[in-house]
N, C-alpha and C. Protein backbone atom coordinates (compact mmCIF):
# COMPACT_ATOMS: atom_id res chain seq x y z
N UNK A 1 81.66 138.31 38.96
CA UNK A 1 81.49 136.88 38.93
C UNK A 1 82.76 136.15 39.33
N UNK A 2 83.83 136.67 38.99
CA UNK A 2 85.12 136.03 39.22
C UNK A 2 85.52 135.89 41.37
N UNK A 3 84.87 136.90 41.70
CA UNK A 3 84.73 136.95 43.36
C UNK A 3 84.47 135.59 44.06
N UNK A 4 83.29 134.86 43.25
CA UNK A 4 82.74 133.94 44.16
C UNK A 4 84.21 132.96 44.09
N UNK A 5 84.61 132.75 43.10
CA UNK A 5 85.18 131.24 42.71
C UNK A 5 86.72 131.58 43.62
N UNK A 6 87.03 133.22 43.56
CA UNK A 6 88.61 133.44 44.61
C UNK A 6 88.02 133.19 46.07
N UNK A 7 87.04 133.63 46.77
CA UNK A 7 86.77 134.15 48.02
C UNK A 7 86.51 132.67 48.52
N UNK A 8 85.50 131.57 47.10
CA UNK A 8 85.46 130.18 47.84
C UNK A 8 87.36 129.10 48.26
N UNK A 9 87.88 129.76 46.90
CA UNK A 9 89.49 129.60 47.02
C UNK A 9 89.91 129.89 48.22
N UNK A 10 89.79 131.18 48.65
CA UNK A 10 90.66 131.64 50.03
C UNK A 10 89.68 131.05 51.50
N UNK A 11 88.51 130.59 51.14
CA UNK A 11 87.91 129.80 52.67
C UNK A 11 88.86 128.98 52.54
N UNK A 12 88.56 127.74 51.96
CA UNK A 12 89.21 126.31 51.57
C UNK A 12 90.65 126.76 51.87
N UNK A 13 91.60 127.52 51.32
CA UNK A 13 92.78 127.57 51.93
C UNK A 13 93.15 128.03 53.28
N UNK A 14 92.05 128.81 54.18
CA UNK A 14 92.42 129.24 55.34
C UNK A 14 91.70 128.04 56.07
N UNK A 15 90.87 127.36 55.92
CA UNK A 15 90.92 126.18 56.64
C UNK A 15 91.08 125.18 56.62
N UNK A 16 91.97 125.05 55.15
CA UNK A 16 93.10 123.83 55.34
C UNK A 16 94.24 124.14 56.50
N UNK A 17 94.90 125.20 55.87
CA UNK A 17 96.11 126.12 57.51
C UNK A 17 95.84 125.67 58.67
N UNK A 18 93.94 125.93 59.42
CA UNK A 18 93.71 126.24 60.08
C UNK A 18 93.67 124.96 60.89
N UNK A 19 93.43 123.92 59.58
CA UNK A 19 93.48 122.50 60.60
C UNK A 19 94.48 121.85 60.31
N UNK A 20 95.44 122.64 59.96
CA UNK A 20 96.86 121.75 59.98
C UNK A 20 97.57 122.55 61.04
N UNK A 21 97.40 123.63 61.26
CA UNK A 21 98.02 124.38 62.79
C UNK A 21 97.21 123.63 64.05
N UNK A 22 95.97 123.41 64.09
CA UNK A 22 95.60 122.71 65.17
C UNK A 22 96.33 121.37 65.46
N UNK A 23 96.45 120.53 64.07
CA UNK A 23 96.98 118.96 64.19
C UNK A 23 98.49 119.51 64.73
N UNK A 24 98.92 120.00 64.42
CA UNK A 24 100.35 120.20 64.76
C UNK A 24 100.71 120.67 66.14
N UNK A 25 100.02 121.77 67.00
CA UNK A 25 99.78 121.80 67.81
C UNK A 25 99.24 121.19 68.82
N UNK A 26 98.11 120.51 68.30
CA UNK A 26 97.26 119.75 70.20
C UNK A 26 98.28 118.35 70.08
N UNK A 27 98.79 118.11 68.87
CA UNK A 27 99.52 116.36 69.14
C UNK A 27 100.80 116.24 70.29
N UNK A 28 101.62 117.69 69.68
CA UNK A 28 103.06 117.80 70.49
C UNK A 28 102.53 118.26 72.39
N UNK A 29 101.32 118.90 72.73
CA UNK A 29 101.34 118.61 73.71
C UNK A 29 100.21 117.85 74.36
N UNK A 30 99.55 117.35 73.81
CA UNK A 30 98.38 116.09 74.51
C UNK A 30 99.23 114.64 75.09
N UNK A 31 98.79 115.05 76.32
CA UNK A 31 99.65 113.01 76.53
C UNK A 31 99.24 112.23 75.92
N UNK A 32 99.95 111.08 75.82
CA UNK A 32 99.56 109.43 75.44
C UNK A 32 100.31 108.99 76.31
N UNK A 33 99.00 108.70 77.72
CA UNK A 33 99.58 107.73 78.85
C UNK A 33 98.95 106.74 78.39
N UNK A 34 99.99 105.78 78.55
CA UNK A 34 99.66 104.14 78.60
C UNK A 34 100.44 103.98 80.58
N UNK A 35 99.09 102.90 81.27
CA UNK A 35 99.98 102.68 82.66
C UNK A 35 100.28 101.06 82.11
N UNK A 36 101.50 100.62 82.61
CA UNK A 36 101.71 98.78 82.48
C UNK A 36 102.37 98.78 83.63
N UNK A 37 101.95 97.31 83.99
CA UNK A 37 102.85 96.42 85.23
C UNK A 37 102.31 97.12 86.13
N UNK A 38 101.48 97.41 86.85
CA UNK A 38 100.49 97.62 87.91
C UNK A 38 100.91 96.70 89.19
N UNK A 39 100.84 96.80 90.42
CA UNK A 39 100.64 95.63 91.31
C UNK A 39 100.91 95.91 92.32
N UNK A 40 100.06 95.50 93.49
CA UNK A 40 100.25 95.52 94.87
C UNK A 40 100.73 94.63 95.46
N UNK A 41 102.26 94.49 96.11
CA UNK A 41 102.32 93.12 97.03
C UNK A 41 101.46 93.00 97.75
N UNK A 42 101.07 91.72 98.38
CA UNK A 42 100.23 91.30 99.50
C UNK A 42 100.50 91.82 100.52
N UNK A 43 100.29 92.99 101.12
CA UNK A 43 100.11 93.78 102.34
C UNK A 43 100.77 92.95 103.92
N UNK A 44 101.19 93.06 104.31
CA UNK A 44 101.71 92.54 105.96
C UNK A 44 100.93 92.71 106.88
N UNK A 45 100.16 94.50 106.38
CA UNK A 45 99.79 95.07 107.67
C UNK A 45 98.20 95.04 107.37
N UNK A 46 97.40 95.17 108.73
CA UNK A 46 95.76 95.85 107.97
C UNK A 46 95.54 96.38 107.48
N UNK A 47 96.25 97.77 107.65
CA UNK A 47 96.05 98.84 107.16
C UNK A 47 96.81 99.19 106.49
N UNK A 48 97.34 98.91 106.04
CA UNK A 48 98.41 99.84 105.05
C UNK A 48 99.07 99.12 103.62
N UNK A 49 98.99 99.38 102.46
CA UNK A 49 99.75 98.64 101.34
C UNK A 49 100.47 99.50 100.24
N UNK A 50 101.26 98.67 100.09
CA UNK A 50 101.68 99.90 98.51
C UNK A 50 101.39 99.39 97.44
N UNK A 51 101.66 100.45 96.11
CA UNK A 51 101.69 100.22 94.78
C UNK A 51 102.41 100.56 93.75
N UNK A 52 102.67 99.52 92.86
CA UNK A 52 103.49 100.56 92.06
C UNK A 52 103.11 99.78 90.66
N UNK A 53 103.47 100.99 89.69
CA UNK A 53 103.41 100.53 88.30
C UNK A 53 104.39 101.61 87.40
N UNK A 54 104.19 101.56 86.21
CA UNK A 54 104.83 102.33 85.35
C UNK A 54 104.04 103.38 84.21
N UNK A 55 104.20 104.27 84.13
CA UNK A 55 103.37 105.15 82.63
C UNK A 55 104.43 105.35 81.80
N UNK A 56 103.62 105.22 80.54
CA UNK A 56 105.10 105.42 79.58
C UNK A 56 103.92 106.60 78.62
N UNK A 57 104.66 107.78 78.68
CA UNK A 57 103.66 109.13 77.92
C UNK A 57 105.11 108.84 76.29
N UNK A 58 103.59 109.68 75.40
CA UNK A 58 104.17 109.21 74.10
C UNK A 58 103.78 110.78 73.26
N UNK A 59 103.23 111.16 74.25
CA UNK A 59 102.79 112.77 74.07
C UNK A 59 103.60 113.80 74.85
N UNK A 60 102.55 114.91 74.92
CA UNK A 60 103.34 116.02 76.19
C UNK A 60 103.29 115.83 77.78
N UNK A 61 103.66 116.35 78.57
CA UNK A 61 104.03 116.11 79.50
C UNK A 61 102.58 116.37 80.25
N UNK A 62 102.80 115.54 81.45
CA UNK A 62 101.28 115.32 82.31
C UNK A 62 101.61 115.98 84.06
N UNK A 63 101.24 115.93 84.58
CA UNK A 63 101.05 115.85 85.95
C UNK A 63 100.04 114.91 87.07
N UNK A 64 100.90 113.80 87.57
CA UNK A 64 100.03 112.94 88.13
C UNK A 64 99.56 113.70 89.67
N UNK A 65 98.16 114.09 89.66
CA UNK A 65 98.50 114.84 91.10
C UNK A 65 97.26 114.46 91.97
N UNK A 66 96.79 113.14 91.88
CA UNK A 66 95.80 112.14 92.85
C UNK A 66 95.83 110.86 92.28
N UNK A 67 95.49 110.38 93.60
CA UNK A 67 94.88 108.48 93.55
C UNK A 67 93.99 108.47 94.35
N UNK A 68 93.72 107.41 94.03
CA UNK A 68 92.15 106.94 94.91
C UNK A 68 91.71 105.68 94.54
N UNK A 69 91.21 104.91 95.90
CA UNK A 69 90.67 103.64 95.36
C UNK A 69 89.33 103.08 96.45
N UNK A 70 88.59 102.71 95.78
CA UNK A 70 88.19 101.84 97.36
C UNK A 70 87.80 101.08 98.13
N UNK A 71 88.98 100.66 98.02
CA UNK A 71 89.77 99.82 98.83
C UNK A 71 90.56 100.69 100.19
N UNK A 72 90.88 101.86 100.19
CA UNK A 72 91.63 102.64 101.10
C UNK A 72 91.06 103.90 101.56
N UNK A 73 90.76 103.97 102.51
CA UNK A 73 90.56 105.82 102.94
C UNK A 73 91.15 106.50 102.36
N UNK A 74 92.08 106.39 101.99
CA UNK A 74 93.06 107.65 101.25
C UNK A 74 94.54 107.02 100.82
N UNK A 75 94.98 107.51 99.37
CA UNK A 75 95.75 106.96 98.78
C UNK A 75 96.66 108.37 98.49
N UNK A 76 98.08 107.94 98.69
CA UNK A 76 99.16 108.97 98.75
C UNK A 76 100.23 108.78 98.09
N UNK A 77 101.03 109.80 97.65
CA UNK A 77 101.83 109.49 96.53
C UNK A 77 102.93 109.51 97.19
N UNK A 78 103.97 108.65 97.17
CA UNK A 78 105.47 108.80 97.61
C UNK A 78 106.45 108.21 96.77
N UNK A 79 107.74 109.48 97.54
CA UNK A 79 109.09 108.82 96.85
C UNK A 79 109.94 108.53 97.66
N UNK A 80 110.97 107.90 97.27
CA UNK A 80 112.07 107.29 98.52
C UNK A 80 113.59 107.97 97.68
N UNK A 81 113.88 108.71 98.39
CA UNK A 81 115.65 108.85 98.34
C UNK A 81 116.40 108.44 99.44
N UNK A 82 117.64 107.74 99.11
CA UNK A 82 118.62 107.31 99.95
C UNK A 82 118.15 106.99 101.22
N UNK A 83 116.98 106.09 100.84
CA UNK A 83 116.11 105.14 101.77
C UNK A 83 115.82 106.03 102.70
N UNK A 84 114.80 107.42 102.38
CA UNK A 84 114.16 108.39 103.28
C UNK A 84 112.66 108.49 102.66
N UNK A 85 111.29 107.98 102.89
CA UNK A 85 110.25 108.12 102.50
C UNK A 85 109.70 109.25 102.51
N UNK A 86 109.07 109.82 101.54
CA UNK A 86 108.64 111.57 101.46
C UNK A 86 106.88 111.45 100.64
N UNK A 87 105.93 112.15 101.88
CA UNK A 87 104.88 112.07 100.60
C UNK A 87 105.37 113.48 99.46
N UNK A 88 104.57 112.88 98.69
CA UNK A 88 104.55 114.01 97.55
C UNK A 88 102.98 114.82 97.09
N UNK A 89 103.27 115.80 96.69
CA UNK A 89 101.72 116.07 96.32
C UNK A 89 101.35 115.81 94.97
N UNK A 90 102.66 115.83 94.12
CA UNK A 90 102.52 115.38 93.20
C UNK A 90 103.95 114.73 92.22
N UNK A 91 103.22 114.09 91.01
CA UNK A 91 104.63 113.93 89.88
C UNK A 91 104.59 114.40 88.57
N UNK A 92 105.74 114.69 88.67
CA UNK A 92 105.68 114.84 86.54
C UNK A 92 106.03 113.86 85.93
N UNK A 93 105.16 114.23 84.37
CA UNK A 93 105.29 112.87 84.11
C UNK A 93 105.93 113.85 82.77
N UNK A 94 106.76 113.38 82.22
CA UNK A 94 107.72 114.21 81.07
C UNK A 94 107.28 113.46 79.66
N UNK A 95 107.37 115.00 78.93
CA UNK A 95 106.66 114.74 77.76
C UNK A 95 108.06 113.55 76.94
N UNK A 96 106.95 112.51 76.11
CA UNK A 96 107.67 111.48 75.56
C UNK A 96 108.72 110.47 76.40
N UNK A 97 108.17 110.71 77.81
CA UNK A 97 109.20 109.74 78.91
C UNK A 97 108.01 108.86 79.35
N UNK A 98 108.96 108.44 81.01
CA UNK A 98 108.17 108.05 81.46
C UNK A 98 108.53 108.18 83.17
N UNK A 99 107.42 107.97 83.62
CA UNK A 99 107.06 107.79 85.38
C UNK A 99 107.35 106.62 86.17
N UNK A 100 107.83 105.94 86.80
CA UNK A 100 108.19 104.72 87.47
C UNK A 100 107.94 104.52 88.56
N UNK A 101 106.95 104.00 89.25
CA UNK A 101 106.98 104.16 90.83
C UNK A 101 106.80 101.91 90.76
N UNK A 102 108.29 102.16 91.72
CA UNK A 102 108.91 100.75 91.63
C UNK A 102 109.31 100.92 93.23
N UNK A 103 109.72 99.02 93.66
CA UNK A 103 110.50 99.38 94.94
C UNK A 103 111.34 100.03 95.53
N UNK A 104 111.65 100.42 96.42
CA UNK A 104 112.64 101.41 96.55
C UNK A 104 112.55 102.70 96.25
N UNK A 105 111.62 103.25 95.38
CA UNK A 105 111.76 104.31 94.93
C UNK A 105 110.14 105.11 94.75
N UNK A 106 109.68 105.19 93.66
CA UNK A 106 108.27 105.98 94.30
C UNK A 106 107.80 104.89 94.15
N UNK A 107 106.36 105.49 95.10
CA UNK A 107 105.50 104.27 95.24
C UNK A 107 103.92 104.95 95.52
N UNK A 108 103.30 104.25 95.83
CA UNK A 108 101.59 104.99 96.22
C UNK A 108 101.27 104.22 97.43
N UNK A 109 100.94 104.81 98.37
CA UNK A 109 100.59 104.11 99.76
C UNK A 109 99.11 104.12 99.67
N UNK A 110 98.27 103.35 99.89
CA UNK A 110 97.09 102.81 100.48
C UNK A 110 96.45 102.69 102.23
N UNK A 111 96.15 103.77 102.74
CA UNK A 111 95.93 104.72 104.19
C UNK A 111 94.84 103.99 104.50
N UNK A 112 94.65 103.49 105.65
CA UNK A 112 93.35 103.36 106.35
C UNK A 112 92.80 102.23 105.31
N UNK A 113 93.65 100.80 105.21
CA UNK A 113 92.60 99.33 103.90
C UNK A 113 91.32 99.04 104.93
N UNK A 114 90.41 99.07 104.14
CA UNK A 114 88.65 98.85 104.73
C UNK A 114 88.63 97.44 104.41
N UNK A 115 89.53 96.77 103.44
CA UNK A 115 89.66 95.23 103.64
C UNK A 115 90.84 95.04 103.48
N UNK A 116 91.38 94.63 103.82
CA UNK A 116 93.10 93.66 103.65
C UNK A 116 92.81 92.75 102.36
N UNK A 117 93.62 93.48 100.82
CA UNK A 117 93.91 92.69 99.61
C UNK A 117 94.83 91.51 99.90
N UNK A 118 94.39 90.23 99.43
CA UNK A 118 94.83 89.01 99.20
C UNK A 118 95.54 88.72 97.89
N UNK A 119 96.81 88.23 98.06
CA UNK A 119 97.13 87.35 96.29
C UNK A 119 95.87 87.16 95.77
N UNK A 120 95.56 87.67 94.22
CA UNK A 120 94.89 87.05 93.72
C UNK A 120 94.11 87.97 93.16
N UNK A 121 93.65 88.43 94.32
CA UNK A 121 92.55 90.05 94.09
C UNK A 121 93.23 90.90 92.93
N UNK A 122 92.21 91.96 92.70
CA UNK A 122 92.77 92.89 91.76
C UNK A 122 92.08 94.40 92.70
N UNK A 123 92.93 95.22 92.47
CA UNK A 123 92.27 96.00 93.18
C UNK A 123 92.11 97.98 92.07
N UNK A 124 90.58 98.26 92.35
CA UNK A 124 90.27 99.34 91.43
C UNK A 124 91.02 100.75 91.62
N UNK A 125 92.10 101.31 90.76
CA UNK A 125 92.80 102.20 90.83
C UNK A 125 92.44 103.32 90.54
N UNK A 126 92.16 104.67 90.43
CA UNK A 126 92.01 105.95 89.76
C UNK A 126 93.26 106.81 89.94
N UNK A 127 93.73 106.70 88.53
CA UNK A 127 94.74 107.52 88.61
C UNK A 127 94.84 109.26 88.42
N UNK A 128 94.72 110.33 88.94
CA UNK A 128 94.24 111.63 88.29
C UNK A 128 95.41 112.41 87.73
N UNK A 129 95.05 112.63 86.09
CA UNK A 129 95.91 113.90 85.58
C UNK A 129 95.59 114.82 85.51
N UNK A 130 96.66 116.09 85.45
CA UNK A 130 95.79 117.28 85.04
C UNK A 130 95.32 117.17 83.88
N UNK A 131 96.15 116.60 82.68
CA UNK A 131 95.71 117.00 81.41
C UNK A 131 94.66 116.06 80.58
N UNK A 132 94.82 114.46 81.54
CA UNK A 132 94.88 113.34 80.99
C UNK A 132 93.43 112.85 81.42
N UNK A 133 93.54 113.98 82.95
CA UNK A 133 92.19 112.98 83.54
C UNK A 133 92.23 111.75 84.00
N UNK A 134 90.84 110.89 84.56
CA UNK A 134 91.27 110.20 84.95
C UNK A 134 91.60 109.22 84.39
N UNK A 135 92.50 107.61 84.78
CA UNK A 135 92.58 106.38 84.20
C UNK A 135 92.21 105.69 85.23
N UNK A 136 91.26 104.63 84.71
CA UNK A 136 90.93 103.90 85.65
C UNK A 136 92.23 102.50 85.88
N UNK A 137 93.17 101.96 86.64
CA UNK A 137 93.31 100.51 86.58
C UNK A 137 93.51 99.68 87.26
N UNK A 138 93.31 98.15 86.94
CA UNK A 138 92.96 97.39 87.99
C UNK A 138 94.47 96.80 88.50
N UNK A 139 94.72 97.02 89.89
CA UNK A 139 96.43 96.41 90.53
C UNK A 139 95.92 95.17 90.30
N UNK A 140 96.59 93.96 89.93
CA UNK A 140 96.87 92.71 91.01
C UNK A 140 96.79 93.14 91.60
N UNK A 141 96.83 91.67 92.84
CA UNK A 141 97.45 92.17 94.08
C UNK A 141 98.16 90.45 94.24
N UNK A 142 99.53 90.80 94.03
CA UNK A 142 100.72 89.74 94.35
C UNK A 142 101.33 89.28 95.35
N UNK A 143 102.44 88.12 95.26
CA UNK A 143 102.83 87.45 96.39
C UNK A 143 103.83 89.01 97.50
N UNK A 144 103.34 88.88 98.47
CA UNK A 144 104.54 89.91 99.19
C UNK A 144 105.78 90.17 98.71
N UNK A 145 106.23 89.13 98.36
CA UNK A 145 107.92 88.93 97.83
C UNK A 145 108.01 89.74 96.19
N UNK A 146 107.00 89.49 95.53
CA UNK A 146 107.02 89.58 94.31
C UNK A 146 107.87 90.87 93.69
N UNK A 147 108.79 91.15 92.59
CA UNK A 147 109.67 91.64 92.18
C UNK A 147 109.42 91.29 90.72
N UNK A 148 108.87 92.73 90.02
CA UNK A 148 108.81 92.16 88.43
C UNK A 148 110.28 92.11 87.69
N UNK A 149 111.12 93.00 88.40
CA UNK A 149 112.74 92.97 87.72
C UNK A 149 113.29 91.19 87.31
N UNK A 150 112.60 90.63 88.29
CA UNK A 150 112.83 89.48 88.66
C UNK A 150 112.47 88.63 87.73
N UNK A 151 111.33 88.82 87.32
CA UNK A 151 109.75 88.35 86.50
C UNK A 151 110.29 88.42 84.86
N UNK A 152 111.28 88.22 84.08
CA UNK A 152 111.68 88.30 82.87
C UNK A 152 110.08 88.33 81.82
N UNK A 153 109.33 87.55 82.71
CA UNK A 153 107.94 87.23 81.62
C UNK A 153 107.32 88.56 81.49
N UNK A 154 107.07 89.42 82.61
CA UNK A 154 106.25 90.79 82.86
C UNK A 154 106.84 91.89 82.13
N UNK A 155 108.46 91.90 81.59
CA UNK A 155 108.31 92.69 80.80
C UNK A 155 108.80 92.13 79.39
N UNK A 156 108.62 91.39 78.97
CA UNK A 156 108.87 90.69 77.56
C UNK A 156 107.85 91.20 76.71
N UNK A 157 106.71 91.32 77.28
CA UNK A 157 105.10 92.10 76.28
C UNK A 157 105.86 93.60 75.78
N UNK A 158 106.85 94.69 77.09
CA UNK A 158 106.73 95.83 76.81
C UNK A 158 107.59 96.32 75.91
């Protein structure tokens, strides 16, 4: 008789363990992407625009390794060193950091625009992770000139 009341003891303790090794485990490497400050200047050309925004991961580390929108035949990932443009196939995104694709530096090109974005518009983003999957978000789409460094208001929220 004394069996039932240890053996129900030792379930209950192996799957308390069992879900405190899981919590401890999937948290340190699951991302928490948040994307902010999104935005496309107003394009020059027909065909062609960029983008940029920011992810700030609060989890483990991701891999951004597609875009897509459509709005563009095909959307490509780039970075710029010492003002030399490079596509990429992909980025890391580092656990508890973050990703930056700003002027000058990485960015996402927009291949083949099926309409030319205007100030004003917003335009539908898919961002693809490996771990994260997709995020959907919507760019502005801003004055050509536009510079959020500039913009004291755009990052006062972050």
């Amino acid at each position: 008789m004394r069996r039932a009341p240890v053996a129900a003891g030792a379930i209950v303790l192996a799957c308390a363990l069992a879900l405190t090794a899981c919590g401890s485990d999937s948290s340190g490497d699951t991302p928490e992407l948040k994307v902010e400050g999104a935005f496309i200047p107003e394009p020059a050309s027909d065909d062609m625009a960029a983008g940029f925004f920011l992810v700030r991961n609060g989890g483990g580390a991701d891999t951004l390794s597609s875009v897509s929108s459509d709005i563009a035949g095909q959307v490509t990932l780039h970075s710029t060193k010492d003002g030399v443009m490079k596509e990429q196939d992909s980025f890391a995104v580092p656990a508890n950091g973050e990703l930056d694709f700003e002027r000058g530096g990485n960015h996402l090109m927009f291949e083949n625009l099926k309409r030319k974005p205007k100030e004003g518009d917003k335009v539908t983003v898919k961002l693809r992770f490996d771990k994260a999957g997709t995020v959907t978000v919507s760019f502005p789409v801003k004055a050509a000139t536009y510079n959020p460094a500039s913009d004291t208001s755009s990052h006062a929220s972050h």
